[in-house]
Protein backbone atom coordinates (compact mmCIF):
# COMPACT_ATOMS: atom_id res chain seq x y z
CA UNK A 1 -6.17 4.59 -2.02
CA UNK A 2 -6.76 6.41 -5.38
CA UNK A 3 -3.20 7.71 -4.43
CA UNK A 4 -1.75 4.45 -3.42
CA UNK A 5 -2.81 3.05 -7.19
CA UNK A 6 -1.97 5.48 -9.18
CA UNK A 7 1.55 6.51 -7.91
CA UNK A 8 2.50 2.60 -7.25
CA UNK A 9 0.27 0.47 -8.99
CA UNK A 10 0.21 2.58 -11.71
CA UNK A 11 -3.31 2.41 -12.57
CA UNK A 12 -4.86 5.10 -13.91
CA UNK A 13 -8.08 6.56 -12.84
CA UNK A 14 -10.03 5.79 -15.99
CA UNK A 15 -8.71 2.38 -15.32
CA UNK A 16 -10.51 1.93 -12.28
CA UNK A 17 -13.60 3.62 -13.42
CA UNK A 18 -13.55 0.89 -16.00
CA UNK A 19 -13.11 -2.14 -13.87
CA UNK A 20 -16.09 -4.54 -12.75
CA UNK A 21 -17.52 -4.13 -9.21
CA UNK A 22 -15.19 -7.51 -8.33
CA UNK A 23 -11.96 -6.37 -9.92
CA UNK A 24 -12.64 -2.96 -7.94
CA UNK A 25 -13.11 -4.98 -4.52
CA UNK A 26 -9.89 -7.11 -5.08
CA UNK A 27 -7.88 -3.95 -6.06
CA UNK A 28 -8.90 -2.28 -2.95
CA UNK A 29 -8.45 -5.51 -0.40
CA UNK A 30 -5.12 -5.92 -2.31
CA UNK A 31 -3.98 -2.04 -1.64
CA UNK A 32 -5.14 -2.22 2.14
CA UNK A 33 -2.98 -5.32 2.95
CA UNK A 34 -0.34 -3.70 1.12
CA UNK A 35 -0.46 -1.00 3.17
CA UNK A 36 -0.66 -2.86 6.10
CA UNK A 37 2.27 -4.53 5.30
CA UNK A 38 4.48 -1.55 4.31
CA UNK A 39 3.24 0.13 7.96
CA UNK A 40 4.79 -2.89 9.83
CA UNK A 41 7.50 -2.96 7.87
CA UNK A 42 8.12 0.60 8.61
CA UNK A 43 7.56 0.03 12.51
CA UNK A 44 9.82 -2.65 12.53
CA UNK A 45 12.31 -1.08 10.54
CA UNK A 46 12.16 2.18 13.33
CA UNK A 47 12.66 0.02 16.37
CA UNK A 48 16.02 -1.70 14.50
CA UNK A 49 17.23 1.80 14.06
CA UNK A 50 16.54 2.79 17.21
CA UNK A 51 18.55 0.34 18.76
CA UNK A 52 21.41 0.89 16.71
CA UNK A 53 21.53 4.94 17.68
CA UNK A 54 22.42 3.82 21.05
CA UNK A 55 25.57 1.79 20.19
């Protein structure tokens, strides 16, 4: 998630170190649904393109 935040979010790692134990929750809840999100996007997106190959 350190990843996720720093290459996307563009927060830096002193950044986090810095935040409050509640800003530090909500950034990681926020990431993970993010995540979640871009993974069913991504499935989703495979199963269009799938279909299409066969035309």
């Amino acid at each position: 998630m350190a990843y996720y935040a720093l290459l996307k979010l563009h927060i830096m790692p002193h950044e986090i170190l810095a935040m409050d134990e509640q800003e530090k929750a909500f950034t990681v809840a926020a990431i993970q649904v993010k995540m979640a999100n871009d993974k069913k996007n991504e499935k989703k997106f495979k199963q269009v393109k799938g279909r299409r190959k066969g035309r």
